[in-house]
Protein backbone atom coordinates (compact mmCIF):
# COMPACT_ATOMS: atom_id res chain seq x y z
CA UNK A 1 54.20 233.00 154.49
CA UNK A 2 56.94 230.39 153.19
CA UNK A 3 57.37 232.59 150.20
CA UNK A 4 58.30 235.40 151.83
CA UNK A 5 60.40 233.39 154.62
CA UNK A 6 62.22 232.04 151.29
CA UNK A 7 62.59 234.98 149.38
CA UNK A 8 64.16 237.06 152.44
CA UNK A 9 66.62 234.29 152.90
CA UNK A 10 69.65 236.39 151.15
CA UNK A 11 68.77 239.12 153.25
CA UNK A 12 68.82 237.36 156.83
CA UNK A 13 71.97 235.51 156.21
CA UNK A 14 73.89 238.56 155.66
CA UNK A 15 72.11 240.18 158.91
CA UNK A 16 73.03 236.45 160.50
CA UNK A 17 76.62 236.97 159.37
CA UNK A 18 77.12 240.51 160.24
CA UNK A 19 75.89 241.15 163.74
CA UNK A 20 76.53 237.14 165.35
CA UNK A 21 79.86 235.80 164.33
CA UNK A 22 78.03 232.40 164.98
CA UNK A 23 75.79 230.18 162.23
CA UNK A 24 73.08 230.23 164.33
CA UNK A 25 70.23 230.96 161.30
CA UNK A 26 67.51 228.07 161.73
CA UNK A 27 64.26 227.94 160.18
CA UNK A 28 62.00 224.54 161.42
CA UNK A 29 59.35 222.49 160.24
CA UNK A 30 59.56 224.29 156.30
CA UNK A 31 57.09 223.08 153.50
CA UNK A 32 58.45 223.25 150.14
CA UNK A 33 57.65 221.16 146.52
CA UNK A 34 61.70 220.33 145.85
CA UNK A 35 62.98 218.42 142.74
CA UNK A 36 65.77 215.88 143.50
CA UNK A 37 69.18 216.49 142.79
CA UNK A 38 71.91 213.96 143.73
CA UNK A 39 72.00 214.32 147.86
CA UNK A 40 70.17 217.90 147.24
CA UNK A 41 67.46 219.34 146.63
CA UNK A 42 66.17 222.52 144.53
CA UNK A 43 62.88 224.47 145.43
CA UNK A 44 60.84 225.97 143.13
CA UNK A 45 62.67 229.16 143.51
CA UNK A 46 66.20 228.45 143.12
CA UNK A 47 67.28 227.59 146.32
CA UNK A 48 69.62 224.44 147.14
CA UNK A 49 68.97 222.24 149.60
CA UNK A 50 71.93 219.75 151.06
CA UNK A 51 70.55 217.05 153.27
CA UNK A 52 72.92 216.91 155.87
CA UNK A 53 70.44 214.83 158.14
CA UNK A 54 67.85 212.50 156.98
CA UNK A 55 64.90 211.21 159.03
CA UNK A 56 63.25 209.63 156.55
CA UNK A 57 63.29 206.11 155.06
CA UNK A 58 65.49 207.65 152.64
CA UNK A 59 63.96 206.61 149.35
CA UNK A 60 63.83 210.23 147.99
CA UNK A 61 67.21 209.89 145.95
CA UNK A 62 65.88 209.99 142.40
CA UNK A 63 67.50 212.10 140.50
CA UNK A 64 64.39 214.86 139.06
CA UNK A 65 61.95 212.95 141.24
CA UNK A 66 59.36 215.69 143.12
CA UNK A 67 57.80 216.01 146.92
CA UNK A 68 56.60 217.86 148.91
CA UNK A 69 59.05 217.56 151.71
CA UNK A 70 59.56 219.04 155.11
CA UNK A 71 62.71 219.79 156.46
CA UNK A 72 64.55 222.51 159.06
CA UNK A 73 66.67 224.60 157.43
CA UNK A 74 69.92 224.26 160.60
CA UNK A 75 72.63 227.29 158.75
CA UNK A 76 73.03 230.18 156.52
CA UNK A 77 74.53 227.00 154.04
CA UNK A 78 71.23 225.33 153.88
CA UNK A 79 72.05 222.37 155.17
CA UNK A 80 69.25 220.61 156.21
CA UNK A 81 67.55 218.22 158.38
CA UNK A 82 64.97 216.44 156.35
CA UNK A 83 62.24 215.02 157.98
CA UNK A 84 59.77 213.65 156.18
CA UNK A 85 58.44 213.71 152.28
CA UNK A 86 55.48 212.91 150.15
CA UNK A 87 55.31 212.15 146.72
CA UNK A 88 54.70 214.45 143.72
CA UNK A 89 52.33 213.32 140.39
CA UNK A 90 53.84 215.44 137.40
CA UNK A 91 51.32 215.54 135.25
CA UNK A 92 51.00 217.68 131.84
CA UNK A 93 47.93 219.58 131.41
CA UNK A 94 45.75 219.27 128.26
CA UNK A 95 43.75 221.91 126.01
CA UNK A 96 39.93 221.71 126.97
CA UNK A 97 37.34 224.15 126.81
CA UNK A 98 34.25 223.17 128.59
CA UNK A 99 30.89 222.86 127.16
CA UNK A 100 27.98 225.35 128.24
CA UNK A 101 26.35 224.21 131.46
CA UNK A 102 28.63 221.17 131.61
CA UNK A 103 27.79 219.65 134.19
CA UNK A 104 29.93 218.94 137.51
CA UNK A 105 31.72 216.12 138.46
CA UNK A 106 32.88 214.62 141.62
CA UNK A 107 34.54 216.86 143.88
CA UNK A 108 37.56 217.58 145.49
CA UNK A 109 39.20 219.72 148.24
CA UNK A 110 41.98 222.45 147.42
CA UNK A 111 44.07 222.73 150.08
CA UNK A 112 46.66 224.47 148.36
CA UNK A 113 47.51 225.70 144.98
CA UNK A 114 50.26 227.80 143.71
CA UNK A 115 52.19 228.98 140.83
CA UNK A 116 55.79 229.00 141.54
CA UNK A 117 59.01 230.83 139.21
CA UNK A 118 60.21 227.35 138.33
CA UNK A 119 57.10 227.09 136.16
CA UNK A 120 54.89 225.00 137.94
CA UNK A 121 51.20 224.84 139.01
CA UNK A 122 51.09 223.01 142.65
CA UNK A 123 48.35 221.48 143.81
CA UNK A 124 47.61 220.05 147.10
CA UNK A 125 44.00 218.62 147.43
CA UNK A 126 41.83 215.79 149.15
CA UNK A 127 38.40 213.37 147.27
CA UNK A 128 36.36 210.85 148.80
CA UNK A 129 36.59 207.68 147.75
CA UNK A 130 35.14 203.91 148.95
CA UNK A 131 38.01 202.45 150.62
CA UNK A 132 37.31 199.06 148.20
CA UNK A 133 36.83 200.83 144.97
CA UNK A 134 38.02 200.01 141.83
CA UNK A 135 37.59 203.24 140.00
CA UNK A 136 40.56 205.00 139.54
CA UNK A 137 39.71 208.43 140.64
CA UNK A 138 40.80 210.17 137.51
CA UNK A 139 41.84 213.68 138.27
CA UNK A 140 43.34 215.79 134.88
CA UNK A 141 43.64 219.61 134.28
CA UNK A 142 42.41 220.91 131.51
CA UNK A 143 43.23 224.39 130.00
CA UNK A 144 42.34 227.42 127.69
CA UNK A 145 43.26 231.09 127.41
CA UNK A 146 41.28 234.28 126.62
CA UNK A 147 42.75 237.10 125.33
CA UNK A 148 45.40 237.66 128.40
CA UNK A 149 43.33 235.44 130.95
CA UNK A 150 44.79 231.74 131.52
CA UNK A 151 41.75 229.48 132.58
CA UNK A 152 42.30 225.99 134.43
CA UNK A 153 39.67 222.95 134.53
CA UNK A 154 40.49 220.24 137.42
CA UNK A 155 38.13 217.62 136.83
CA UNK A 156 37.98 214.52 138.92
CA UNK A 157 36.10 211.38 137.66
CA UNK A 158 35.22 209.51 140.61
CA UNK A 159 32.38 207.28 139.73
CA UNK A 160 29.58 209.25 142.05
CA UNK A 161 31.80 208.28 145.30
CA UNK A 162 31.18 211.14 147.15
CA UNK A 163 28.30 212.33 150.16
CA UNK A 164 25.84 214.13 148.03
CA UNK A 165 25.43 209.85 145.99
CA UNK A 166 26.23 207.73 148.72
CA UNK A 167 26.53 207.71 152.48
CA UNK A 168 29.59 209.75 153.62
CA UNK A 169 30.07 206.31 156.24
CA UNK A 170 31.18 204.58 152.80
CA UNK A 171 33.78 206.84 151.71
CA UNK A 172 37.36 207.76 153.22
CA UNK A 173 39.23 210.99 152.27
CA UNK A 174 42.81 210.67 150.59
CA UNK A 175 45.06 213.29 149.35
CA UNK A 176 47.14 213.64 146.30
CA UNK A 177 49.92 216.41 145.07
CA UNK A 178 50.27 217.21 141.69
CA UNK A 179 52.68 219.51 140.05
CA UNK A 180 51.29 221.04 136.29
CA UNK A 181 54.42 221.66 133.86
CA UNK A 182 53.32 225.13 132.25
CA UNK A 183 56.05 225.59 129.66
CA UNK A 184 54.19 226.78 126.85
CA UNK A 185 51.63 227.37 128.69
CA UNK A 186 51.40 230.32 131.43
CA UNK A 187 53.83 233.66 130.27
CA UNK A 188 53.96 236.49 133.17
CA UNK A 189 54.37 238.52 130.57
CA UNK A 190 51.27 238.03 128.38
CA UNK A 191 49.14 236.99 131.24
CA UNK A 192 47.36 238.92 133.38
CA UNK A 193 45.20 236.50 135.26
CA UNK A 194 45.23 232.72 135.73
CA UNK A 195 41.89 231.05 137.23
CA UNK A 196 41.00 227.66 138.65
CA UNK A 197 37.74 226.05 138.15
CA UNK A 198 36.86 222.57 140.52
CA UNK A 199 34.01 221.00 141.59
CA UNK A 200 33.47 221.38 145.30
CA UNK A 201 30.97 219.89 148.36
CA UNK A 202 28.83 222.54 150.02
CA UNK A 203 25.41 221.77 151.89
CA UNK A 204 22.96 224.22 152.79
CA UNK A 205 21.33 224.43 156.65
CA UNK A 206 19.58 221.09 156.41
CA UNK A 207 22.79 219.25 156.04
CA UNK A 208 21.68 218.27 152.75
CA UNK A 209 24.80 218.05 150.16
CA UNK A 210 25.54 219.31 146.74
CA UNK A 211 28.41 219.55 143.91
CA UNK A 212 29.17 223.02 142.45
CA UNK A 213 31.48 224.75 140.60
CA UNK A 214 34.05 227.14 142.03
CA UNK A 215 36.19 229.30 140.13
CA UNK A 216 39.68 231.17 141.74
CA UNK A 217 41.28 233.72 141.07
CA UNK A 218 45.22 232.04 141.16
CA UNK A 219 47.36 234.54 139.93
CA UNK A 220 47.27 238.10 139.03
CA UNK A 221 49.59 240.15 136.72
CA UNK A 222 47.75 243.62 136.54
């Protein structure tokens, strides 16, 4: 829905500015991946950002830093009110096909993914983890194409911390965003669908856990 609430933002000013008079266009509590610019900030579609009020502890103002930030939108200028902002891992992904019946991994939660027009694959997602580990929860994405299909591989090295090896009472969730250049890598053009393979929990009626593999559809071009 924040797509769409972005894309139609042309379109609402002009209604804003036609039929009011007043600046009176708000739109609160927005979730957008932004890239830093100056006392700005760009979304993945374009759109500038000035932060006119910030909430924050202000230590976004890296210049081509990334978060995930969330802000009210307060005129047709976008001006801003920024209110608060979590930190983005940029990280490039690598070729890898995977070998037959490879086996899973430790697994993780999507709790968002997207390909945006900036060129960008945008992951939000959640692992277990012991609180006092020392393993440092690898996660990488790993990719190959076939014919006109684009396939992704998020694989998270965890070291077995997760319910189905140890007691759930051991571990604590925790949540990292990532955003995946694709230049040279995903063409709308050429492309007709993108997929994303993970390793996921699931249990079965008993309560009793299990890793599998779980492959989604991301983006479609047909």
């Amino acid at each position: 829905m924040k797509r769409l609430i972005l894309a139609a933002l042309a379109g609402l000013f002009l209604m804003t500015s036609c039929n009011l008079g007043d600046d009176v266009y708000t739109v609160t509590n927005l979730n957008e991946f932004v890239t830093v610019d100056g006392e700005s900030m760009i979304d993945d579609y374009g759109n500038l950002f000035n932060v006119t009020e910030d909430l924050t502890d202000k230590g976004w103002k890296t210049d081509g830093k990334r978060f995930l930030a969330q802000f009210d939108i307060v005129n047709r200028n976008l001006d801003i009110t920024l209110k608060a902002y979590n930190n983005v891992i940029i990280q490039t992904p690598v070729p890898y096909t995977p070998a037959e019946d490879e086996a899973s991994l430790d697994p993780v939660v999507i709790q968002d993914a997207s390909i945006t027009a900036r060129g960008y694959l945008n992951i939000v997602l959640s692992y277990y983890a012991k609180p006092e580990t020392d393993c440092p929860h690898d996660i990488t994405l790993g990719y190959n194409k076939e014919g006109t299909v684009l396939n992704f591989y998020l694989r998270h090295e965890g070291n077995g911390e997760n319910p189905v090896e140890m007691s759930a009472d051991l571990l604590k969730d925790y949540v990292r965003i990532y955003s995946f250049p694709l230049e040279g890598i995903f063409d709308a053009n050429t492309t007709n669908d993108v997929f994303l393979q993970c390793d996921i929990l699931t249990f079965d009626k008993e309560g009793k856990y299990s890793v599998i593999k779980k492959n989604a559809r991301l983006y479609s071009g047909r």
